[in-house]
Each structure stands twice: as C-alpha cells, then as structure tokens.
PDB file of N, CA and C in Angstrom:
ATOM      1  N   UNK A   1     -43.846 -17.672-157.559  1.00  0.00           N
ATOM      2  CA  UNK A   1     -44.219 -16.281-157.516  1.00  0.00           C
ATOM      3  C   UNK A   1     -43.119 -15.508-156.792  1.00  0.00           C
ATOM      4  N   UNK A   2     -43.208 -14.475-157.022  1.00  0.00           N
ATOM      5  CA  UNK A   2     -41.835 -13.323-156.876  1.00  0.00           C
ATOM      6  C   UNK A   2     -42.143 -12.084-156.183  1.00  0.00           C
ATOM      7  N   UNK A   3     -41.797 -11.116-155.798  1.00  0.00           N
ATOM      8  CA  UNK A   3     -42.060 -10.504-154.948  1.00  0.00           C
ATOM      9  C   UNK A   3     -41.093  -9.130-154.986  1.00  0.00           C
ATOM     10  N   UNK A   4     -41.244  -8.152-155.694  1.00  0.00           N
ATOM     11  CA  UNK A   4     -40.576  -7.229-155.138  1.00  0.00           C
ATOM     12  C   UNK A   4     -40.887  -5.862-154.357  1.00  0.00           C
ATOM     13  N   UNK A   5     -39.858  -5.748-153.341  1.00  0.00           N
ATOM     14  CA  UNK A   5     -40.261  -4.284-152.548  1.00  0.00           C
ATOM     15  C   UNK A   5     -39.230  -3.705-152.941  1.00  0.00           C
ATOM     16  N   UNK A   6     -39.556  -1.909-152.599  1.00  0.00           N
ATOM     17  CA  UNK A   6     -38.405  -1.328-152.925  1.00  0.00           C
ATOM     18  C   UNK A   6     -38.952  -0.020-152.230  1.00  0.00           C
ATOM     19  N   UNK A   7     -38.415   0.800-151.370  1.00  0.00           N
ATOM     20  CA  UNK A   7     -38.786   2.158-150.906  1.00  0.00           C
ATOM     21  C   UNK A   7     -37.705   2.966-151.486  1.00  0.00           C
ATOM     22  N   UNK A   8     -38.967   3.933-152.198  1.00  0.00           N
ATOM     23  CA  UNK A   8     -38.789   4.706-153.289  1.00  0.00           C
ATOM     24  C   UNK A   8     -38.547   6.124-152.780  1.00  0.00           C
ATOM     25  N   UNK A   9     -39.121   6.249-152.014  1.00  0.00           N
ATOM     26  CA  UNK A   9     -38.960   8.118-151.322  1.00  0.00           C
ATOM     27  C   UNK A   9     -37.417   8.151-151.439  1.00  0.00           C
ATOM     28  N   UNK A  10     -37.375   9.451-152.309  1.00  0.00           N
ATOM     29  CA  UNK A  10     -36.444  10.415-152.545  1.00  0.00           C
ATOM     30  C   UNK A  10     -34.981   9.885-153.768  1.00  0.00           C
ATOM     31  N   UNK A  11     -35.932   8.362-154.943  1.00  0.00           N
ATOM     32  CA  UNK A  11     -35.345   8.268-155.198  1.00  0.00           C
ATOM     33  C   UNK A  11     -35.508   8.084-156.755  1.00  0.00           C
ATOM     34  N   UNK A  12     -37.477   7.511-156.953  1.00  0.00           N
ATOM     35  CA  UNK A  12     -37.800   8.031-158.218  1.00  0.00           C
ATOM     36  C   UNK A  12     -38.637   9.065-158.125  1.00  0.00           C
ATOM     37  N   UNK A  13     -38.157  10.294-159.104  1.00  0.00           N
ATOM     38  CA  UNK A  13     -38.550  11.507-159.202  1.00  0.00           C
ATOM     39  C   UNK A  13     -39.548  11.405-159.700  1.00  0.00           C
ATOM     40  N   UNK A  14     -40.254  10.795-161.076  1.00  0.00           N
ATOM     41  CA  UNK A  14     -40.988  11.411-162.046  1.00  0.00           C
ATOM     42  C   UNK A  14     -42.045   9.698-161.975  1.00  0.00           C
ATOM     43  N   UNK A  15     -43.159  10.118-163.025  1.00  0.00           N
ATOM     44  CA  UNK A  15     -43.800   8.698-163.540  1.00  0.00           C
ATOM     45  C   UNK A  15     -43.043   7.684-164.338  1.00  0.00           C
ATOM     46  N   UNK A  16     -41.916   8.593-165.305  1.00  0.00           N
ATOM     47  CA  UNK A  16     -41.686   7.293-166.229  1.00  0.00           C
ATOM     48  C   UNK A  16     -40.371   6.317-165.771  1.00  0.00           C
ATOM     49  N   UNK A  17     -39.597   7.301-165.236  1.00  0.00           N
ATOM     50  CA  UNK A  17     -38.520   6.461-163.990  1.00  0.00           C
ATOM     51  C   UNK A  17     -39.088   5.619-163.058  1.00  0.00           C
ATOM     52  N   UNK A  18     -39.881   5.654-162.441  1.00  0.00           N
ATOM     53  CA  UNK A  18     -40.973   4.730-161.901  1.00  0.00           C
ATOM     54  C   UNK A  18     -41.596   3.413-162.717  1.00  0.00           C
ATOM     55  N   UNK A  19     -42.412   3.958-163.488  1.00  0.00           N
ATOM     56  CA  UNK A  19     -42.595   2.694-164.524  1.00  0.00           C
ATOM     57  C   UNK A  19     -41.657   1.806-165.250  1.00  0.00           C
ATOM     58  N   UNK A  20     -40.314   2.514-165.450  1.00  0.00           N
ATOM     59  CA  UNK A  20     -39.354   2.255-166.169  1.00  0.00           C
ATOM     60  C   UNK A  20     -38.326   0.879-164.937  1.00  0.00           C
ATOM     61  N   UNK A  21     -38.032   1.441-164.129  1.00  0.00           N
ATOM     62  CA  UNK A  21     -38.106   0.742-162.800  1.00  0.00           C
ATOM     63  C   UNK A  21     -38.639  -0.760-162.959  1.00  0.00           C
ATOM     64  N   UNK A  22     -40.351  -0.271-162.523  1.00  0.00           N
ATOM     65  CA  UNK A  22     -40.956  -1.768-162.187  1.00  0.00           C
ATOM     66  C   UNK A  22     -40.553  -2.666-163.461  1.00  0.00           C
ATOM     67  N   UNK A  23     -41.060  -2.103-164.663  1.00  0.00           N
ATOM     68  CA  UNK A  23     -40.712  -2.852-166.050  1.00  0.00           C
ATOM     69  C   UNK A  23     -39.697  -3.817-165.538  1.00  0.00           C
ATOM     70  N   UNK A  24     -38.915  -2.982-165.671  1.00  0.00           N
ATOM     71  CA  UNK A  24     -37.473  -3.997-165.813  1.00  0.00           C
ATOM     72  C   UNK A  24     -37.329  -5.093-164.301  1.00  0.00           C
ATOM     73  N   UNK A  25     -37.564  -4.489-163.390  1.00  0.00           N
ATOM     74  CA  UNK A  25     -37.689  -5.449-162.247  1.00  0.00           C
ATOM     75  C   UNK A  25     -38.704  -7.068-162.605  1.00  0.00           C
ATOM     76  N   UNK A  26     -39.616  -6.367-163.304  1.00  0.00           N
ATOM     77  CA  UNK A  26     -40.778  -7.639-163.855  1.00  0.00           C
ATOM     78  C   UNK A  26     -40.152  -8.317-164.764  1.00  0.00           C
ATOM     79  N   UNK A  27     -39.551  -7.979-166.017  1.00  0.00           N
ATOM     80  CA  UNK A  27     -38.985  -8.513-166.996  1.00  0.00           C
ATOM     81  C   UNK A  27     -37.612  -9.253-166.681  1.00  0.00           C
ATOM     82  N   UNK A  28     -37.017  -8.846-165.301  1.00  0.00           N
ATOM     83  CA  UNK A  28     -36.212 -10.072-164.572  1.00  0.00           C
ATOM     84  C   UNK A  28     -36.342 -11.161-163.884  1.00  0.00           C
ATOM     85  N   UNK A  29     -37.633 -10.854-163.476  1.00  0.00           N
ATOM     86  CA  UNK A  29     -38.427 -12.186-162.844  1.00  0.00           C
ATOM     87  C   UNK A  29     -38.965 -13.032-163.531  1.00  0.00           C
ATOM     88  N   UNK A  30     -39.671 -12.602-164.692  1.00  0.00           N
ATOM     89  CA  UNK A  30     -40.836 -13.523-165.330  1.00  0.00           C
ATOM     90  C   UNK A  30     -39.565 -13.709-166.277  1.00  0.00           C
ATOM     91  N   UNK A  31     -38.058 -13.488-167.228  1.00  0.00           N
ATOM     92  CA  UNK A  31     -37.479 -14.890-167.368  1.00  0.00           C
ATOM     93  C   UNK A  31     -35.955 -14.176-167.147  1.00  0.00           C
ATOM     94  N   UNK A  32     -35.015 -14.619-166.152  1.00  0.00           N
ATOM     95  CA  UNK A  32     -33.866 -14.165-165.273  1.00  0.00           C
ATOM     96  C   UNK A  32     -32.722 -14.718-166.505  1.00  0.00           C
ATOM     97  N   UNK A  33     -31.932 -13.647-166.563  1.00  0.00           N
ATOM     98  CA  UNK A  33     -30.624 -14.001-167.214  1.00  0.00           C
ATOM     99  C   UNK A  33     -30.502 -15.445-166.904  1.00  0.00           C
ATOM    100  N   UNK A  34     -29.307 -15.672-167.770  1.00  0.00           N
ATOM    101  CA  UNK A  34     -28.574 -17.224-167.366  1.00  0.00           C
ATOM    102  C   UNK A  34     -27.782 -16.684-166.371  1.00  0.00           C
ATOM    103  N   UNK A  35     -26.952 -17.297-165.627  1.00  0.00           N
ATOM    104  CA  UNK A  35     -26.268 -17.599-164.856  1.00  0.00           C
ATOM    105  C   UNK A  35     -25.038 -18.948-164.741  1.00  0.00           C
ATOM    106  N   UNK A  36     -23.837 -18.086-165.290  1.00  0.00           N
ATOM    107  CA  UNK A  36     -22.781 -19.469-165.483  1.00  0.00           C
ATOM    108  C   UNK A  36     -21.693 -19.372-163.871  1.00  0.00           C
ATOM    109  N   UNK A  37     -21.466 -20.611-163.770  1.00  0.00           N
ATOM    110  CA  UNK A  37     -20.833 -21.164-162.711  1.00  0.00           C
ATOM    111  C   UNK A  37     -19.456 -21.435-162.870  1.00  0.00           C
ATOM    112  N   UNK A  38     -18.397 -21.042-162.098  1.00  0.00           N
ATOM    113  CA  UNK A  38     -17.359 -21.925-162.922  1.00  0.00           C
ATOM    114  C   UNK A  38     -16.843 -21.809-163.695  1.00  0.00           C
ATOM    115  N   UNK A  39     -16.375 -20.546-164.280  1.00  0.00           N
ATOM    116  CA  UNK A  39     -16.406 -20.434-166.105  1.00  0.00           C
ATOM    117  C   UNK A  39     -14.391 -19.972-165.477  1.00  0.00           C
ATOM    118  N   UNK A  40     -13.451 -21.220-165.701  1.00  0.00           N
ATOM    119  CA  UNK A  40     -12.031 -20.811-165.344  1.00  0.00           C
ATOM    120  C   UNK A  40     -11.788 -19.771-166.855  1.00  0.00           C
ATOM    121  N   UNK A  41     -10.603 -18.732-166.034  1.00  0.00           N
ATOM    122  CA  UNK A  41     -10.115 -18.429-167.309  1.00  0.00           C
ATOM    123  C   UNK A  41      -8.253 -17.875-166.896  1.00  0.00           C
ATOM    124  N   UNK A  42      -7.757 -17.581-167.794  1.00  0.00           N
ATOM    125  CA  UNK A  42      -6.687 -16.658-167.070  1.00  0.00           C
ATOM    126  C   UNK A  42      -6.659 -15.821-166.971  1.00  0.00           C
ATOM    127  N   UNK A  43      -5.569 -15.835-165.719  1.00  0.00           N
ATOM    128  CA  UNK A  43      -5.940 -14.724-164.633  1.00  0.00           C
ATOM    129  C   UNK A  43      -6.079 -12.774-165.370  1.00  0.00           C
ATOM    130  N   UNK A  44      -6.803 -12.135-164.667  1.00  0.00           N
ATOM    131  CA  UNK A  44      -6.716 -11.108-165.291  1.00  0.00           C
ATOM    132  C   UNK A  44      -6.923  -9.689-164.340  1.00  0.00           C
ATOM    133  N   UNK A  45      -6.094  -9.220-163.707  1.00  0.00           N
ATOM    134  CA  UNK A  45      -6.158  -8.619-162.533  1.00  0.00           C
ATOM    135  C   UNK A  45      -7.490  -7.367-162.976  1.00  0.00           C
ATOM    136  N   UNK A  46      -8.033  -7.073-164.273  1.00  0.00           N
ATOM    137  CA  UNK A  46      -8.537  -5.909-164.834  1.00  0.00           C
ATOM    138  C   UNK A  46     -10.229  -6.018-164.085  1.00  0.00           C
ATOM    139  N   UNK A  47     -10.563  -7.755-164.246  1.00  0.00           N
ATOM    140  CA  UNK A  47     -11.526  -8.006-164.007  1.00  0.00           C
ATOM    141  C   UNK A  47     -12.230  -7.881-162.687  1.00  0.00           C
ATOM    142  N   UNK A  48     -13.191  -7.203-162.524  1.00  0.00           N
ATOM    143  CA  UNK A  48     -13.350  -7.224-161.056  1.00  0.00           C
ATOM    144  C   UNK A  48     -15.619  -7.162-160.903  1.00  0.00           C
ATOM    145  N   UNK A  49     -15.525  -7.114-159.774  1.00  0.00           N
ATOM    146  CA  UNK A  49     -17.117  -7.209-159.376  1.00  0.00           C
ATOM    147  C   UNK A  49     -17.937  -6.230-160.357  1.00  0.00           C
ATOM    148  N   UNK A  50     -19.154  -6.464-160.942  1.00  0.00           N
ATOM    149  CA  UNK A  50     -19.867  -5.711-161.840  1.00  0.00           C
ATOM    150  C   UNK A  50     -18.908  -5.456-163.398  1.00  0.00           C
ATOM    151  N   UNK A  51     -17.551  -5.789-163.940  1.00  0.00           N
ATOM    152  CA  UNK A  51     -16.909  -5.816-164.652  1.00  0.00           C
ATOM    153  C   UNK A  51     -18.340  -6.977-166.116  1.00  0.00           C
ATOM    154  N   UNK A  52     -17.855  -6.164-167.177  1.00  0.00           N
ATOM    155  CA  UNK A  52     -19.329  -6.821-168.503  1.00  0.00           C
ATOM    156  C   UNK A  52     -17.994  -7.848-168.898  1.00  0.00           C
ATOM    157  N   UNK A  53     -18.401  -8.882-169.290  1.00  0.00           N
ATOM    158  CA  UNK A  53     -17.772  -9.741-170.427  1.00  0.00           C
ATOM    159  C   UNK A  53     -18.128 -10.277-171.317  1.00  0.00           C
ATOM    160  N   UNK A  54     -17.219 -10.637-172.417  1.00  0.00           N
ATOM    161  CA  UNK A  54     -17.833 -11.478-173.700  1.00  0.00           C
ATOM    162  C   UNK A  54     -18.259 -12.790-173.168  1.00  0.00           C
ATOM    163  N   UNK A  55     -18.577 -13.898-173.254  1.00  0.00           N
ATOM    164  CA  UNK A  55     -18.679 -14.658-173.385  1.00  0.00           C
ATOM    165  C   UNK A  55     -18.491 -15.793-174.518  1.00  0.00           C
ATOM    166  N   UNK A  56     -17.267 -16.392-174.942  1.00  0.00           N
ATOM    167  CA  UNK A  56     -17.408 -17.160-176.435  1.00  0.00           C
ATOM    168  C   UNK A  56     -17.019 -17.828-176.491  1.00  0.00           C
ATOM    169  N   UNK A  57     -17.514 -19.191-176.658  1.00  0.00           N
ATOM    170  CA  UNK A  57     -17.862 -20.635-176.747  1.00  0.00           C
ATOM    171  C   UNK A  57     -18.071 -21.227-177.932  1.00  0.00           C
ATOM    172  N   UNK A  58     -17.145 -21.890-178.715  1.00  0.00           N
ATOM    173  CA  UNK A  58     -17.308 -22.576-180.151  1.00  0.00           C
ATOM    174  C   UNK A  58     -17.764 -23.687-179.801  1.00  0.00           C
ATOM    175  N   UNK A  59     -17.678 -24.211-178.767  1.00  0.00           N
ATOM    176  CA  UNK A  59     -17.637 -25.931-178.673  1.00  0.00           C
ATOM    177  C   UNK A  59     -18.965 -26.015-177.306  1.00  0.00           C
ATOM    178  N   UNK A  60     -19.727 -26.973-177.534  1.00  0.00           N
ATOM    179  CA  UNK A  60     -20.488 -27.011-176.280  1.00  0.00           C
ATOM    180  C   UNK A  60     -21.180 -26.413-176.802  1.00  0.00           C
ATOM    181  N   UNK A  61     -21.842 -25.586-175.762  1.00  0.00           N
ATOM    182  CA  UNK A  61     -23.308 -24.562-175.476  1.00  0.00           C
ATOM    183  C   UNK A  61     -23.690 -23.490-176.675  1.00  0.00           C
ATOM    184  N   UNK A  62     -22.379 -23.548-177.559  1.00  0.00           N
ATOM    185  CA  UNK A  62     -22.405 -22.055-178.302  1.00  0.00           C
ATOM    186  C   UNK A  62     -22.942 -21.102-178.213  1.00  0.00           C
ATOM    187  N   UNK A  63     -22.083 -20.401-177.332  1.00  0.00           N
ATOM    188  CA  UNK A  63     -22.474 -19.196-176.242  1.00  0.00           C
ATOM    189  C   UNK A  63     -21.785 -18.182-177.314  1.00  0.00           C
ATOM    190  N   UNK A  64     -22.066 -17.093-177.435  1.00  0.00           N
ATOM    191  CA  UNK A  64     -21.776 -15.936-177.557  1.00  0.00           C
ATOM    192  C   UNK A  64     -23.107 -14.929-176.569  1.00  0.00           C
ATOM    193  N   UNK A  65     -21.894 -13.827-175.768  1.00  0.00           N
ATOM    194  CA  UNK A  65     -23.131 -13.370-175.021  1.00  0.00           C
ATOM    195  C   UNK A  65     -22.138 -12.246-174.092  1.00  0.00           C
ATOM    196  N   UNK A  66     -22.867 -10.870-173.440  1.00  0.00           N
ATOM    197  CA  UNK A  66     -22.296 -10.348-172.338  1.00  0.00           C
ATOM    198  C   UNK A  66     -22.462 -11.028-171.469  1.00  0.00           C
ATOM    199  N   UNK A  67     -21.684 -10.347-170.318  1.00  0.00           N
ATOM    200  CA  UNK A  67     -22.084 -11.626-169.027  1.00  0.00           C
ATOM    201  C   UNK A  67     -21.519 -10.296-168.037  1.00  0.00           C
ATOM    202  N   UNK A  68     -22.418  -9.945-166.865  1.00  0.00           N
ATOM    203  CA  UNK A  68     -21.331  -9.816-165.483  1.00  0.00           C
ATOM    204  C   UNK A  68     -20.669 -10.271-164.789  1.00  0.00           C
ATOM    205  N   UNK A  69     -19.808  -9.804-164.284  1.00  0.00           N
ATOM    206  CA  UNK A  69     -18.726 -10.745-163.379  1.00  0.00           C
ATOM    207  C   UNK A  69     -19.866 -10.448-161.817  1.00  0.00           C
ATOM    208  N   UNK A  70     -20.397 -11.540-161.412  1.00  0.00           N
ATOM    209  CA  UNK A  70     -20.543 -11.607-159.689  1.00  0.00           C
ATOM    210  C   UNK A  70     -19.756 -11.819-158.810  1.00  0.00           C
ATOM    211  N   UNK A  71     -18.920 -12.795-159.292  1.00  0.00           N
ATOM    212  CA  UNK A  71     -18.311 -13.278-158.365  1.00  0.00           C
ATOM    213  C   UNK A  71     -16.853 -13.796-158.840  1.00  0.00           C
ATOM    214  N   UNK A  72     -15.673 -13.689-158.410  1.00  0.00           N
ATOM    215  CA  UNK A  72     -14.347 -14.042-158.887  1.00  0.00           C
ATOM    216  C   UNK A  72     -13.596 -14.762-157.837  1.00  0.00           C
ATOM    217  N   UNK A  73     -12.884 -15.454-157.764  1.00  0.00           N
ATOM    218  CA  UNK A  73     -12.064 -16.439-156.915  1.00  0.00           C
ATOM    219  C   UNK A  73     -10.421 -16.644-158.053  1.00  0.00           C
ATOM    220  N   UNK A  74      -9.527 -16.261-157.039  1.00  0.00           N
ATOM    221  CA  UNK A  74      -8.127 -16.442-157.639  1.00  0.00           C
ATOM    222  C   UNK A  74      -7.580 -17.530-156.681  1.00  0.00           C
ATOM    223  N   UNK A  75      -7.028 -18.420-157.394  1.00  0.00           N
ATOM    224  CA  UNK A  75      -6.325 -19.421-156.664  1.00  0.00           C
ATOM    225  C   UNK A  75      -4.572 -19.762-157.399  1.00  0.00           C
ATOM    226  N   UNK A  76      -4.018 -20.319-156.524  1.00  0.00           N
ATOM    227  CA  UNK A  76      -2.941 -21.168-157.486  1.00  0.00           C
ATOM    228  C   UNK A  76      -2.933 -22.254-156.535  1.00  0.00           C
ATOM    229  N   UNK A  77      -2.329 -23.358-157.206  1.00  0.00           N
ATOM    230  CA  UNK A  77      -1.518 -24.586-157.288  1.00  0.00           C
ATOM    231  C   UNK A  77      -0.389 -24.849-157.831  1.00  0.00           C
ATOM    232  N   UNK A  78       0.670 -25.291-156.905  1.00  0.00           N
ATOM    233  CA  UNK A  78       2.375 -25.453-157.668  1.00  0.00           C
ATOM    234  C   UNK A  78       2.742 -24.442-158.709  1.00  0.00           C
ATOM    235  N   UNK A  79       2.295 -23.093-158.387  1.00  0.00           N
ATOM    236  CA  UNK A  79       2.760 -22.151-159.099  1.00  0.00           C
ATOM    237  C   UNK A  79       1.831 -21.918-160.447  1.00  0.00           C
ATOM    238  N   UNK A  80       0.410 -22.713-160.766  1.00  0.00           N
ATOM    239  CA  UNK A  80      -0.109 -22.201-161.109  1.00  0.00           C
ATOM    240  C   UNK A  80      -0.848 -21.241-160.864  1.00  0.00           C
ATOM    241  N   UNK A  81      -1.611 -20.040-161.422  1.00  0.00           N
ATOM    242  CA  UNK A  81      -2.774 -19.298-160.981  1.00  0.00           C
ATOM    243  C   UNK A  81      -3.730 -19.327-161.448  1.00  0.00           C
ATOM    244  N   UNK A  82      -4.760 -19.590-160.922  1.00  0.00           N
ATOM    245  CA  UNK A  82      -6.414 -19.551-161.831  1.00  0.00           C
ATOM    246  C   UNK A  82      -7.422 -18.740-161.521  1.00  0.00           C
ATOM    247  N   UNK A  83      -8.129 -18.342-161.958  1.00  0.00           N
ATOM    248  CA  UNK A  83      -9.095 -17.189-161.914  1.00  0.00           C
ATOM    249  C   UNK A  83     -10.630 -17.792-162.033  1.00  0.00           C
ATOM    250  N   UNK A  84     -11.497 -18.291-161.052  1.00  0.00           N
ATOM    251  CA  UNK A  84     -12.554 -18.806-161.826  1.00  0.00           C
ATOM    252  C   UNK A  84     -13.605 -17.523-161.523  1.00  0.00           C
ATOM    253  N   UNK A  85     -15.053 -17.461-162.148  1.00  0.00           N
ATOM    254  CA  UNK A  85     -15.935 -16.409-162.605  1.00  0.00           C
ATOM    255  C   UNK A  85     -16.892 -17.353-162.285  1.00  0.00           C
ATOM    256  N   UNK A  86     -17.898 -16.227-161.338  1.00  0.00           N
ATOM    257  CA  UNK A  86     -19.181 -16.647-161.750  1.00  0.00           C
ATOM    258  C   UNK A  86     -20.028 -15.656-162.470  1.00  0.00           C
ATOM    259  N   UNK A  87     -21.105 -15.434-163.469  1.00  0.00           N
ATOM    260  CA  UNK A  87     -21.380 -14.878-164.428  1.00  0.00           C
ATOM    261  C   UNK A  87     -22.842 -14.810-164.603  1.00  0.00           C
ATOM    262  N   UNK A  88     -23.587 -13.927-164.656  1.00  0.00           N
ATOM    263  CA  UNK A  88     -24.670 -13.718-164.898  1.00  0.00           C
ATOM    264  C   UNK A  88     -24.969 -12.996-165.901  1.00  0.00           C
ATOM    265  N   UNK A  89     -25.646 -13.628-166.793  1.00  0.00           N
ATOM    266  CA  UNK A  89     -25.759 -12.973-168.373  1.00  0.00           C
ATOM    267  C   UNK A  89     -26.257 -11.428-168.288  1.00  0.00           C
ATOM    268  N   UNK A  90     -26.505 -10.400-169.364  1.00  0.00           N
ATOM    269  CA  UNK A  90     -26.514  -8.944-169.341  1.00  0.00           C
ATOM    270  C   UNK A  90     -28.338  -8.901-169.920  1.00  0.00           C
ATOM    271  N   UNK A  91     -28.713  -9.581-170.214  1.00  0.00           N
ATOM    272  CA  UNK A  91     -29.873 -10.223-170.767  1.00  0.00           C
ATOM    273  C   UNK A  91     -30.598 -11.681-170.734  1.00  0.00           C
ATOM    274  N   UNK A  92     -32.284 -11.615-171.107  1.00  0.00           N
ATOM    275  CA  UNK A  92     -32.600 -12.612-171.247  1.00  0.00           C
ATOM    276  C   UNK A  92     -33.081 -13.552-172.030  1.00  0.00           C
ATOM    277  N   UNK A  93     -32.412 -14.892-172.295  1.00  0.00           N
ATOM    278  CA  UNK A  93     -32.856 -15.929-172.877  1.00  0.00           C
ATOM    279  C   UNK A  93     -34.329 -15.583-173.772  1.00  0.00           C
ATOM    280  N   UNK A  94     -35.320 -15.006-173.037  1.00  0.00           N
ATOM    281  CA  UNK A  94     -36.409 -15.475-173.606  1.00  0.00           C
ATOM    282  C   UNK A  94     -36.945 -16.488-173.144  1.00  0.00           C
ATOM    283  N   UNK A  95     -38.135 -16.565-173.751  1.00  0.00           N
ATOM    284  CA  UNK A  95     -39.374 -17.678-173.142  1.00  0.00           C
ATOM    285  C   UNK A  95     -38.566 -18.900-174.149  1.00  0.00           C
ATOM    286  N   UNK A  96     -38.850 -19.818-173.388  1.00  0.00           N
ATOM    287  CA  UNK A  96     -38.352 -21.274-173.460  1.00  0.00           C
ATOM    288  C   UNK A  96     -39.157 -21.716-175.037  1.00  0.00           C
ATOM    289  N   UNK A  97     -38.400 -21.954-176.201  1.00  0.00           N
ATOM    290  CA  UNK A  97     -38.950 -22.068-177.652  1.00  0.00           C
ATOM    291  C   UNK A  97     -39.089 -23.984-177.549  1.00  0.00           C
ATOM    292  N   UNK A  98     -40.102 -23.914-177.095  1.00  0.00           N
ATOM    293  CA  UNK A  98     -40.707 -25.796-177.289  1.00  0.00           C
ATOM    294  C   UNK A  98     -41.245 -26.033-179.064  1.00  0.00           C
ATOM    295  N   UNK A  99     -41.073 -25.311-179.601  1.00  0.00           N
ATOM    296  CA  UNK A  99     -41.830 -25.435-180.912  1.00  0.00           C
ATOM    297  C   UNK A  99     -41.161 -26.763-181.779  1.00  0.00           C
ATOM    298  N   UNK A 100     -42.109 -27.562-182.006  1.00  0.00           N
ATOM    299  CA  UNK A 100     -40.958 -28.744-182.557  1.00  0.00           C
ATOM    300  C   UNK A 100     -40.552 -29.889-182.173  1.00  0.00           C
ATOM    301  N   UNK A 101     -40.664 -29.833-180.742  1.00  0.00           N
ATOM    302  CA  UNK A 101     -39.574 -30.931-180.302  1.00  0.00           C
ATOM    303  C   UNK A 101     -40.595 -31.990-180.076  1.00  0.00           C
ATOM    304  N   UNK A 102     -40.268 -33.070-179.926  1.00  0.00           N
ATOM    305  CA  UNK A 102     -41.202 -34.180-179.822  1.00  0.00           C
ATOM    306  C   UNK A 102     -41.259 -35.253-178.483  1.00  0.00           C
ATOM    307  N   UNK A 103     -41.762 -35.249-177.596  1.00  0.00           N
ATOM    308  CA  UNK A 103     -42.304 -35.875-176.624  1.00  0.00           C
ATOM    309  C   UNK A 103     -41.576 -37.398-175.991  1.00  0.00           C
ATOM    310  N   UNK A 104     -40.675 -37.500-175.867  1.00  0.00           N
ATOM    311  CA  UNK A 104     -40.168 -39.084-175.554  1.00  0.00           C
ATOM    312  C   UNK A 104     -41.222 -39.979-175.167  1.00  0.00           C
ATOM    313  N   UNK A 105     -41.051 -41.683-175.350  1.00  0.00           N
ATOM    314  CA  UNK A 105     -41.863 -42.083-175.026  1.00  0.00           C
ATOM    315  C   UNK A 105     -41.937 -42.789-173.472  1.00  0.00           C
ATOM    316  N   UNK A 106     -43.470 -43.120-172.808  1.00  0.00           N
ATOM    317  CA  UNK A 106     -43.020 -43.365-171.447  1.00  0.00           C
ATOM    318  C   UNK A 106     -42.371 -44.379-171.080  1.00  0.00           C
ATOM    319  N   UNK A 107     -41.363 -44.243-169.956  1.00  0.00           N
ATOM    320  CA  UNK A 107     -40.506 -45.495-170.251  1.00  0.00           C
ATOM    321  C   UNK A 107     -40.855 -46.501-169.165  1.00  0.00           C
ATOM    322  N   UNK A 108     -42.440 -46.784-168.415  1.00  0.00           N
ATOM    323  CA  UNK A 108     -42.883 -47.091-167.700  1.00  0.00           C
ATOM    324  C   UNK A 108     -44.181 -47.712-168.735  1.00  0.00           C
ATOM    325  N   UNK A 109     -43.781 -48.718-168.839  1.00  0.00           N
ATOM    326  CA  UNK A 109     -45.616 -49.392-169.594  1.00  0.00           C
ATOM    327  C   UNK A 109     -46.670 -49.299-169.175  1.00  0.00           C
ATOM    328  N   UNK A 110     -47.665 -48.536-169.933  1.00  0.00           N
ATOM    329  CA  UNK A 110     -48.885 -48.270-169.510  1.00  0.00           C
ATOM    330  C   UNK A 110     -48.968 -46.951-168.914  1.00  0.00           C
ATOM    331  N   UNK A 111     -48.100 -46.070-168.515  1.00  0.00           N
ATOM    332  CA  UNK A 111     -48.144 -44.921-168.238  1.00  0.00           C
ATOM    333  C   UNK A 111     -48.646 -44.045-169.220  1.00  0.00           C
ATOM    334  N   UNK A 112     -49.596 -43.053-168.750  1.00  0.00           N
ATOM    335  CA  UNK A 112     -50.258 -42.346-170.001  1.00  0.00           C
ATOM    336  C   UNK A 112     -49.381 -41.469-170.490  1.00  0.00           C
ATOM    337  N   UNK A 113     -49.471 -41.089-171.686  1.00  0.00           N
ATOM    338  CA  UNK A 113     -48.810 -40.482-172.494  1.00  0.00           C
ATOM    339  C   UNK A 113     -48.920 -39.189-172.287  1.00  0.00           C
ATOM    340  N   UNK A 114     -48.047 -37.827-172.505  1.00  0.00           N
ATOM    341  CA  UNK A 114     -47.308 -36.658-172.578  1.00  0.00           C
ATOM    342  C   UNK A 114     -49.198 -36.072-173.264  1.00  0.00           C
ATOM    343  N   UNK A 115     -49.419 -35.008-172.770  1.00  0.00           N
ATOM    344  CA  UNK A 115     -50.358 -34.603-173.184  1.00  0.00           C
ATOM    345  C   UNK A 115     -49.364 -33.946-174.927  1.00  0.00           C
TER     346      UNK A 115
END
C-alpha cells in the first residue's frame, strides 16, 4: 500500500486540476513505469536530468519506448569515456498479461499444485 500527501494551498486552483492531479498520482502507484539501470551509451553532453529518450532495443527485451533520464554518471578509463543512464520509462507497462502461460510443475514431490 502507497501513500500519497501533498499540500495543495495555493497551488491547485480549480476541481479538475485537482482530480487531474490525484488521477495520475494513483495511476503511478497502482502500476509504476519501468525503470532501467545501467543502460551505457555514448557520451552525449546534450543529455541531462529530466532530458525524454528513445529507448531501442532489437536484441533482448525489445524495447522500444520514451524513457527519462534520472540519473547520469560520466566516467573514463585509459582515455575512454562512458556515459551510463539510469531511466525511468514516460509510461506504464500495464497490468501484468498472465493470459496463457502455463504453470511449471512442482519441483518438490508431493507439493500441491499451482492453483
């Protein structure tokens, strides 16, 4: 369970800025962007805190997606430079699609089975 406060005096004017508000505060809790870790790239001095990005991934995860920049770290080694990102998607996933998938079996004998 989640919890948000927020003191509002003098800052939502009307009802639907208000409602509009909580909405979206709720609809980040009940299911939160992704969040990527780690994502190296080269360096790019343009990029900075709150900066949107693509995201695009052929191989792996097959990501296509915005993403914010949270967090950036520049490093080098022997004259390399690297730029790594941490990234929090601009949207959400959605509710988790179980439709389909099928239940492994227990790998403990005699353990009851997966409802």
């Amino acid at each position: 369970m989640q919890t948000y406060e927020h003191d509002v005096k003098g800052w939502v004017q009307d009802n639907p800025s208000g409602r509009a508000l909580a909405e979206a505060l709720r609809n980040a809790g009940a299911f939160p962007p992704p969040l990527l870790h780690q994502v190296e790239i080269l360096p790019d001095y343009r990029i900075q805190l709150g900066t949107v990005v693509r995201v695009i991934d052929t191989t792996g995860a097959q990501l296509d997606t915005l993403a914010w920049v949270i967090g950036s770290k520049v490093s080098g080694n022997s004259g390399r430079i690297t730029q790594t990102l941490t990234l929090r998607g601009t949207a959400t996933n959605g509710a988790p699609a179980d439709a389909g998938l099928t239940p492994e079996p227990p790998t403990r004998p005699g353990a009851p089975s997966p409802p």
